[in-house]
C-alpha atoms as a PDB file:
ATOM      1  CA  UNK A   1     106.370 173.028 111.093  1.00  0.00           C
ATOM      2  CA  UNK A   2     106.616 173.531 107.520  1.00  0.00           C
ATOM      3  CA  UNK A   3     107.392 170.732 104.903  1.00  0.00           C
ATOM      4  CA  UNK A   4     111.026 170.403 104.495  1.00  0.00           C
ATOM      5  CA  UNK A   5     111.666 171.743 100.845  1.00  0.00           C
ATOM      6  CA  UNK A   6     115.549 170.961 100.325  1.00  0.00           C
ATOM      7  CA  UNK A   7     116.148 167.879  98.748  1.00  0.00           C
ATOM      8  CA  UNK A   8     117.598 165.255 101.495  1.00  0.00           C
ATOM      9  CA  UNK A   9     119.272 162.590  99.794  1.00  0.00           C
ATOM     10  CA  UNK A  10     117.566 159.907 101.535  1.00  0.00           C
ATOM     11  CA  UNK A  11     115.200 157.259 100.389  1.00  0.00           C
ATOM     12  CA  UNK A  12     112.122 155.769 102.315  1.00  0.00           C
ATOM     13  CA  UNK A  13     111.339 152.333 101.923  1.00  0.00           C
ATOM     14  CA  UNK A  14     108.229 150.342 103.066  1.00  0.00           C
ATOM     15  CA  UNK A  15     108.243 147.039 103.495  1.00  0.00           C
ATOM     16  CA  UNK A  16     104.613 146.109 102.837  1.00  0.00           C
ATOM     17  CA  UNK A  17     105.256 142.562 102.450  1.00  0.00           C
ATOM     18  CA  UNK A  18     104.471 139.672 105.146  1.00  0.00           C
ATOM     19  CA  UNK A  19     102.438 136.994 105.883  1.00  0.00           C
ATOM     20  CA  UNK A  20      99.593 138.554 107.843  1.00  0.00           C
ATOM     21  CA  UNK A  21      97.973 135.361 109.023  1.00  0.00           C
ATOM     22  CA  UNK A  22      96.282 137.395 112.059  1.00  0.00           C
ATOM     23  CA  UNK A  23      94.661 139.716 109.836  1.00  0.00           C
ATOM     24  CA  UNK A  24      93.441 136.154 107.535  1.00  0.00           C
ATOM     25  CA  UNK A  25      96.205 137.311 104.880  1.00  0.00           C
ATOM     26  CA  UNK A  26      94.952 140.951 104.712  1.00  0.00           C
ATOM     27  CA  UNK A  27      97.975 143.004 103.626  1.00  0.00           C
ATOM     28  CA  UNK A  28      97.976 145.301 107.014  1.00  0.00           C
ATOM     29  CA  UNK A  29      99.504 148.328 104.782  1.00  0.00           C
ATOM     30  CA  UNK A  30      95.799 148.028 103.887  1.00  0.00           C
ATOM     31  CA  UNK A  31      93.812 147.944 107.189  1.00  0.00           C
ATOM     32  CA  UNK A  32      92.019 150.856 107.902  1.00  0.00           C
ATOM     33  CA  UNK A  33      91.994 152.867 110.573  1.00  0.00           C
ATOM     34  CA  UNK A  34      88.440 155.500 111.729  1.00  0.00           C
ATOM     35  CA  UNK A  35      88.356 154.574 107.557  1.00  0.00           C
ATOM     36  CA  UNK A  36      91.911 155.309 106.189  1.00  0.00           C
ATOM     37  CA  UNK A  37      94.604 153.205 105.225  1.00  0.00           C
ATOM     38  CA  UNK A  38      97.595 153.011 107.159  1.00  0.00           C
ATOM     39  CA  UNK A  39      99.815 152.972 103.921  1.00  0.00           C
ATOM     40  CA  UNK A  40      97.758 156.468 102.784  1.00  0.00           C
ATOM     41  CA  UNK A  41      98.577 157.972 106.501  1.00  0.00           C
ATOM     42  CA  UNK A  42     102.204 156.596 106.129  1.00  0.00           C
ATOM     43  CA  UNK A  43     102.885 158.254 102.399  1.00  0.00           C
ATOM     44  CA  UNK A  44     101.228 161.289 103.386  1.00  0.00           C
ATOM     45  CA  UNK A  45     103.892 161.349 106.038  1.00  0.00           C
ATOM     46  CA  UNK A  46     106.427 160.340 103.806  1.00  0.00           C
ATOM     47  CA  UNK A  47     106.138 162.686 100.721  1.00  0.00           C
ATOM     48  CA  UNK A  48     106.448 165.517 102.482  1.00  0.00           C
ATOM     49  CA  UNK A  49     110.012 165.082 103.659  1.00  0.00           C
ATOM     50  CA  UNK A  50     111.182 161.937 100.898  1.00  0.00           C
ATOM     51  CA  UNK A  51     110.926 162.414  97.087  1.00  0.00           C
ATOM     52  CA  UNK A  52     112.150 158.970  96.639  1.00  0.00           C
ATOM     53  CA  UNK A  53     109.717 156.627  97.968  1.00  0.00           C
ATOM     54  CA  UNK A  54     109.716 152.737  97.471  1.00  0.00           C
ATOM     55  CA  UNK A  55     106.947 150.281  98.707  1.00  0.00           C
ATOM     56  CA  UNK A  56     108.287 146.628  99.035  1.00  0.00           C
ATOM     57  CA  UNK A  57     105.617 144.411  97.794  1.00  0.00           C
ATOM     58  CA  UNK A  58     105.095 141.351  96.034  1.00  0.00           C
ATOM     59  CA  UNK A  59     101.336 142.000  95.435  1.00  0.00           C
ATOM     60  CA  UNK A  60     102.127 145.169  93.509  1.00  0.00           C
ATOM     61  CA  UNK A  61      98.304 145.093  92.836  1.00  0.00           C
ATOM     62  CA  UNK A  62      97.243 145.635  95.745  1.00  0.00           C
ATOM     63  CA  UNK A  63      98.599 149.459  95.534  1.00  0.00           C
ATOM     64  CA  UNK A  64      97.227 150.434  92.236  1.00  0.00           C
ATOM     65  CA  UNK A  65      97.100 154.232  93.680  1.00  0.00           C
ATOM     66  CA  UNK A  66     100.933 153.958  93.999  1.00  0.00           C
ATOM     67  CA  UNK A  67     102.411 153.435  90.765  1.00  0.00           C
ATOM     68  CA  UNK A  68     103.817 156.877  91.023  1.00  0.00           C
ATOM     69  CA  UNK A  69     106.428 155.658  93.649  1.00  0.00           C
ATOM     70  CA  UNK A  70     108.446 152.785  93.142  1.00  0.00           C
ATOM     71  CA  UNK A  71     107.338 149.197  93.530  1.00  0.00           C
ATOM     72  CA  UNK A  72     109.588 146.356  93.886  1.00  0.00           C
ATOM     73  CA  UNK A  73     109.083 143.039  95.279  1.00  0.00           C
ATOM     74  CA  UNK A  74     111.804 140.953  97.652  1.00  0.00           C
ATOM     75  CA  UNK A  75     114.770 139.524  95.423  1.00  0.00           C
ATOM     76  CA  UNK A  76     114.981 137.090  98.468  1.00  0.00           C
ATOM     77  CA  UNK A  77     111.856 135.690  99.442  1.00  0.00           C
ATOM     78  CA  UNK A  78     110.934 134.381 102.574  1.00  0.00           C
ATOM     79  CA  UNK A  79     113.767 135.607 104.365  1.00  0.00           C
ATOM     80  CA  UNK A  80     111.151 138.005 106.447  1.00  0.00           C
ATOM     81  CA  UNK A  81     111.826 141.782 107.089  1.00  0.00           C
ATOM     82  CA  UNK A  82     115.642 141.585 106.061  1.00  0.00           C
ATOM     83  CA  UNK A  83     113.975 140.738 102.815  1.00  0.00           C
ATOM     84  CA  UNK A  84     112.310 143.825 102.029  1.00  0.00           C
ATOM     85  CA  UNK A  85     115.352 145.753 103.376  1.00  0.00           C
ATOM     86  CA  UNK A  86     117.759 144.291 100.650  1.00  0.00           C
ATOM     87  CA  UNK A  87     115.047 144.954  97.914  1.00  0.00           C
ATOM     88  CA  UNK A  88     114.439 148.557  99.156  1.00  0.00           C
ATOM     89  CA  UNK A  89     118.377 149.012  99.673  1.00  0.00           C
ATOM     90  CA  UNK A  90     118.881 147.695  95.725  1.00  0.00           C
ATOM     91  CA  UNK A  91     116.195 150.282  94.665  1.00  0.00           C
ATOM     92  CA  UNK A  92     116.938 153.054  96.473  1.00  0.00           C
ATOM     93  CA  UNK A  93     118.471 156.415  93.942  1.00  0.00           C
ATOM     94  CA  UNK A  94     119.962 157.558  97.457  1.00  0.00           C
ATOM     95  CA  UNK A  95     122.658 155.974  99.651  1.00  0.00           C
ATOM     96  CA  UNK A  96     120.827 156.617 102.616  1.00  0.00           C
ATOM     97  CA  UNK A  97     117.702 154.364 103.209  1.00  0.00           C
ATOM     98  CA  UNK A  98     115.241 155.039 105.948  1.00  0.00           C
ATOM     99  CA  UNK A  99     113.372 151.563 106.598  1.00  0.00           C
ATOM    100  CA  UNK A 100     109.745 151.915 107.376  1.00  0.00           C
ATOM    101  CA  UNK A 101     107.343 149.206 108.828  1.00  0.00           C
ATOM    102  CA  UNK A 102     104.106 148.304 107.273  1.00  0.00           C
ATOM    103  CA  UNK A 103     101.864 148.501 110.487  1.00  0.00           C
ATOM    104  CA  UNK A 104     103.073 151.578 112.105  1.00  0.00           C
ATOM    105  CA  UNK A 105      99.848 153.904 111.875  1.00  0.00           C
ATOM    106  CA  UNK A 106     101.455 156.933 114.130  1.00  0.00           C
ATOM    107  CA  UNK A 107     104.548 157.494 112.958  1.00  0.00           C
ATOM    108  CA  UNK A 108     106.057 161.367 113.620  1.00  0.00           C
ATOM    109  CA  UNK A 109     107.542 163.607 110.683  1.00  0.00           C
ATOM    110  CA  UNK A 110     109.334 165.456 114.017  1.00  0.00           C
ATOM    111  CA  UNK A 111     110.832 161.762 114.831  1.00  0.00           C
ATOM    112  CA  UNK A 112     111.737 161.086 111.488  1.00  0.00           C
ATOM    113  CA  UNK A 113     113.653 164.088 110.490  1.00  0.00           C
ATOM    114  CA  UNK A 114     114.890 164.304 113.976  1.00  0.00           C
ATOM    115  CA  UNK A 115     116.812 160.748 113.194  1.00  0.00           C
ATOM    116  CA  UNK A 116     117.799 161.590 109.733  1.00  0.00           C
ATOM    117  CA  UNK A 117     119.621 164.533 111.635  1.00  0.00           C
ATOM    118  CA  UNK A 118     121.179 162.075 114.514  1.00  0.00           C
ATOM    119  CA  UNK A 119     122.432 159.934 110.848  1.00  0.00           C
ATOM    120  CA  UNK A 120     123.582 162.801 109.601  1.00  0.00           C
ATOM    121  CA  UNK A 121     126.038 163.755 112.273  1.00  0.00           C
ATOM    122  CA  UNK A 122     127.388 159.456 112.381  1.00  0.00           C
ATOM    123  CA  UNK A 123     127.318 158.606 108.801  1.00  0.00           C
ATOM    124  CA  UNK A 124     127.498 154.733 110.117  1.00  0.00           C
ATOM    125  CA  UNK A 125     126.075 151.773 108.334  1.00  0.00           C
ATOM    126  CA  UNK A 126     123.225 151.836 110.569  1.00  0.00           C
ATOM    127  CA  UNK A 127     120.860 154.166 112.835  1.00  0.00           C
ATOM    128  CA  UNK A 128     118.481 152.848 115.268  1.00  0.00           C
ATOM    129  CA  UNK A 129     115.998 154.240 117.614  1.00  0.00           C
ATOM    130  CA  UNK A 130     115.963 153.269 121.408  1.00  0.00           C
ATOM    131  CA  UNK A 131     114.046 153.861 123.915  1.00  0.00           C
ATOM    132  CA  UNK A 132     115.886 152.390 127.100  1.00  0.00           C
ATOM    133  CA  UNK A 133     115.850 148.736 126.014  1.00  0.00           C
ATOM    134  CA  UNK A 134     113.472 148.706 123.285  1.00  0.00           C
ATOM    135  CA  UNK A 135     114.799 148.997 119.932  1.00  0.00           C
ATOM    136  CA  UNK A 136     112.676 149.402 116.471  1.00  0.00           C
ATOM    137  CA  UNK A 137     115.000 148.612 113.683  1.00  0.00           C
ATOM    138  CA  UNK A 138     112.140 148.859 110.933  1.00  0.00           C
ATOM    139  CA  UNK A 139     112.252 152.570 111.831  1.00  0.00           C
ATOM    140  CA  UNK A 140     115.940 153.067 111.169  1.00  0.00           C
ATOM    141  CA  UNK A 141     118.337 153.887 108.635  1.00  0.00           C
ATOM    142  CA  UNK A 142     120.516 151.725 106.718  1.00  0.00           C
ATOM    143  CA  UNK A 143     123.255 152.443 104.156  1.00  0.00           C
ATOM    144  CA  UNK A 144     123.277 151.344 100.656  1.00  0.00           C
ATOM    145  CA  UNK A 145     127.059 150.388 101.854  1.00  0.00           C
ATOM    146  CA  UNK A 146     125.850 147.310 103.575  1.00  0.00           C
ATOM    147  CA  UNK A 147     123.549 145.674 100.482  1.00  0.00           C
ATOM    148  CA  UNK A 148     126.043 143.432  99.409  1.00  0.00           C
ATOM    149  CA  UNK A 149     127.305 141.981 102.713  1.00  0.00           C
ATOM    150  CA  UNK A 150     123.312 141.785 103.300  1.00  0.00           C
ATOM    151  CA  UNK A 151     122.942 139.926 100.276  1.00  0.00           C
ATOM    152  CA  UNK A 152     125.429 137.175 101.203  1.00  0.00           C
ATOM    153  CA  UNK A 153     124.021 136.700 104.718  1.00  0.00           C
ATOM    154  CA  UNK A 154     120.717 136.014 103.198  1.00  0.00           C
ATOM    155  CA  UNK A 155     122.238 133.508 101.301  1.00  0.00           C
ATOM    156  CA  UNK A 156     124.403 131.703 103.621  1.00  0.00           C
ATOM    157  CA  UNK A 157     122.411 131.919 106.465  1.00  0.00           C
ATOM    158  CA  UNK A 158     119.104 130.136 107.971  1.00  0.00           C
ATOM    159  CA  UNK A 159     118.934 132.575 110.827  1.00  0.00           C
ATOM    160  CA  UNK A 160     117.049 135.405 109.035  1.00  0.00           C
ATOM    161  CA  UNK A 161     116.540 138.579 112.398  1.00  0.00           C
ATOM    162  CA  UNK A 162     117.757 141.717 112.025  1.00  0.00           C
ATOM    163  CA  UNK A 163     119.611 141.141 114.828  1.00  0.00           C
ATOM    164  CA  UNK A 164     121.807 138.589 114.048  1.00  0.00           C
ATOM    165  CA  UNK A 165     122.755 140.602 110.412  1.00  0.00           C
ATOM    166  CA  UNK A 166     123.271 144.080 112.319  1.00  0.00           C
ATOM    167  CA  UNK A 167     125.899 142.917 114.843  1.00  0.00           C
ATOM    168  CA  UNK A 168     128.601 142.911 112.300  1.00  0.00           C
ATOM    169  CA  UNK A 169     127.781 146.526 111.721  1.00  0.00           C
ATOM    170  CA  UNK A 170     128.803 149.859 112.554  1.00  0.00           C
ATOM    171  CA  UNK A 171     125.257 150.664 114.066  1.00  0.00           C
ATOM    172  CA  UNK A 172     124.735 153.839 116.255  1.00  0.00           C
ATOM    173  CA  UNK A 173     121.642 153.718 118.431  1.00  0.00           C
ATOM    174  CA  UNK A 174     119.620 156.797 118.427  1.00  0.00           C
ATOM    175  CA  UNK A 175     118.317 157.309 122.217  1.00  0.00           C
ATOM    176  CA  UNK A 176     115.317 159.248 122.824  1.00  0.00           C
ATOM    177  CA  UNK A 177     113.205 160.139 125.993  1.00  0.00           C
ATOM    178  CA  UNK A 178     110.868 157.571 127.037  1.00  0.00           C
ATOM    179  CA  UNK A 179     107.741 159.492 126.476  1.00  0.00           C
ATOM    180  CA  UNK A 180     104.399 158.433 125.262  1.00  0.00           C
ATOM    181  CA  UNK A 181     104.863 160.691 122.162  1.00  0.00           C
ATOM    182  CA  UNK A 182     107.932 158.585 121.369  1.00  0.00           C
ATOM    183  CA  UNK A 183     106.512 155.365 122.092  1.00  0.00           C
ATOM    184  CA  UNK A 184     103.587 156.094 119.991  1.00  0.00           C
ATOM    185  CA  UNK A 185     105.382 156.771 116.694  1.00  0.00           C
ATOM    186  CA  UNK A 186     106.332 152.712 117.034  1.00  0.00           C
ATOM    187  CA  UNK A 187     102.854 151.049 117.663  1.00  0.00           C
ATOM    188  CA  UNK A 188     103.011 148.367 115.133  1.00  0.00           C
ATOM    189  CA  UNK A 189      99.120 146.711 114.312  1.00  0.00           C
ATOM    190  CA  UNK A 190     100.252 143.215 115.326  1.00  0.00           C
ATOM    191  CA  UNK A 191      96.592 141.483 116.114  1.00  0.00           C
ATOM    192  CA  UNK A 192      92.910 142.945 115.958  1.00  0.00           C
ATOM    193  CA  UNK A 193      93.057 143.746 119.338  1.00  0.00           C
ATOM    194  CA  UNK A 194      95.814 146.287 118.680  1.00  0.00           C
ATOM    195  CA  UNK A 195      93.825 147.731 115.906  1.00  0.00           C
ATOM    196  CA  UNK A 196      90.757 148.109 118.247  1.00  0.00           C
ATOM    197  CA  UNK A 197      92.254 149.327 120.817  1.00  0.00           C
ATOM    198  CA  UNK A 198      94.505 152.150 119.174  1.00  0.00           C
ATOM    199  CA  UNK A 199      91.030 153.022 117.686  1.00  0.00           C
ATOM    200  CA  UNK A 200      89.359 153.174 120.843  1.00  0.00           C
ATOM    201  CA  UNK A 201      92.595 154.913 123.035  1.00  0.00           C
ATOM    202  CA  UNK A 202      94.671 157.043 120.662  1.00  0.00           C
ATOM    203  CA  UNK A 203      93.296 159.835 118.696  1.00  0.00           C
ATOM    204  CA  UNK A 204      94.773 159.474 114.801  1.00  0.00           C
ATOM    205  CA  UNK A 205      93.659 162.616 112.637  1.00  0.00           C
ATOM    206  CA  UNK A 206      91.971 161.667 109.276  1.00  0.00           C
ATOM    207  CA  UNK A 207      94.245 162.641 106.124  1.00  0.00           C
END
């Protein structure tokens, strides 16, 4: 399929932030994988359906080969993923934000522009993927709408999961076919045995 060429009003955002104590504090944007970086696989990805593309960070130094995009640390710190989603919502030139997880070394352009389409058709505050009773909510969409609302939760509130913000929201779940393909684009590098087995099981192509 080729590149999408229109523009598409929609911002990507990862959050590259995070503790990483399993990885002895090794930003996991960084890990490699069969020798490349997952953030190089995930921009690749990226910048050929987003032109504006912000990395949460706050160790902007550790993606000196990314000044090009923007770099923004949290506002709120450590306030976890709901962090870096109030950051990349603040930053974003679009409306539409599509939230992108650090560790996720196989995600799909089909997926992606396949849920900016299922967004497109709701226009509600949120879009989430599912797969029966799994959802991923660091591979969603958010609307710049729901930044301020996010901003007081953070700071009224010591119960800091996505879930607990996103069930005052209009959020539309996007419901896809349990299929390894699917499944796949949502491996998340959460321990070194994840990262030696997905090198070991599933075939990633070098960029």
């Amino acid at each position: 399929m080729e590149p999408i060429k229109e523009k598409l009003h929609v911002s990507a955002a990862i959050l590259a932030g995070g503790a990483n104590k399993r990885f002895s504090g090794k930003t996991k944007a960084n890990i490699q994988i069969s020798g490349v970086r997952i953030i190089t696989r995930t921009v690749k990805i990226l910048h050929e359906i987003f032109d504006d593309i912000i990395i949460v960070t706050n160790t902007p130094d550790e993606f000196k080969g990314y000044q090009h995009f923007t770099l923004v640390p949290d506002e709120v710190k450590n306030v976890g993923p709901l962090g870096g989603i109030q950051a990349a919502l603040k930053a974003a030139k679009n409306d539409i934000v599509f939230i992108f997880a650090r560790d996720m070394p196989c995600i799909s352009s089909k997926l992606v522009r396949e849920h900016i389409d299922f967004y497109n058709r709701r226009r509600c505050d949120a879009a989430i993927p599912r797969i029966k009773d799994f959802k991923e909510p660091l591979h969603a969409i958010y609307h710049k709408r729901i930044e301020e609302k996010l901003t007081n939760f953070l700071s009224g509130s010591n119960k800091y999961s996505i879930e607990n913000f996103i069930k005052d929201l209009n959020v539309r779940y996007h419901n896809l076919d349990d299929t390894d393909e699917n499944r796949k684009a949502f491996i998340n590098i959460n321990t070194p045995q994840d990262l030696s087995s997905l090198e070991l099981h599933t075939e990633v192509h070098h960029f």
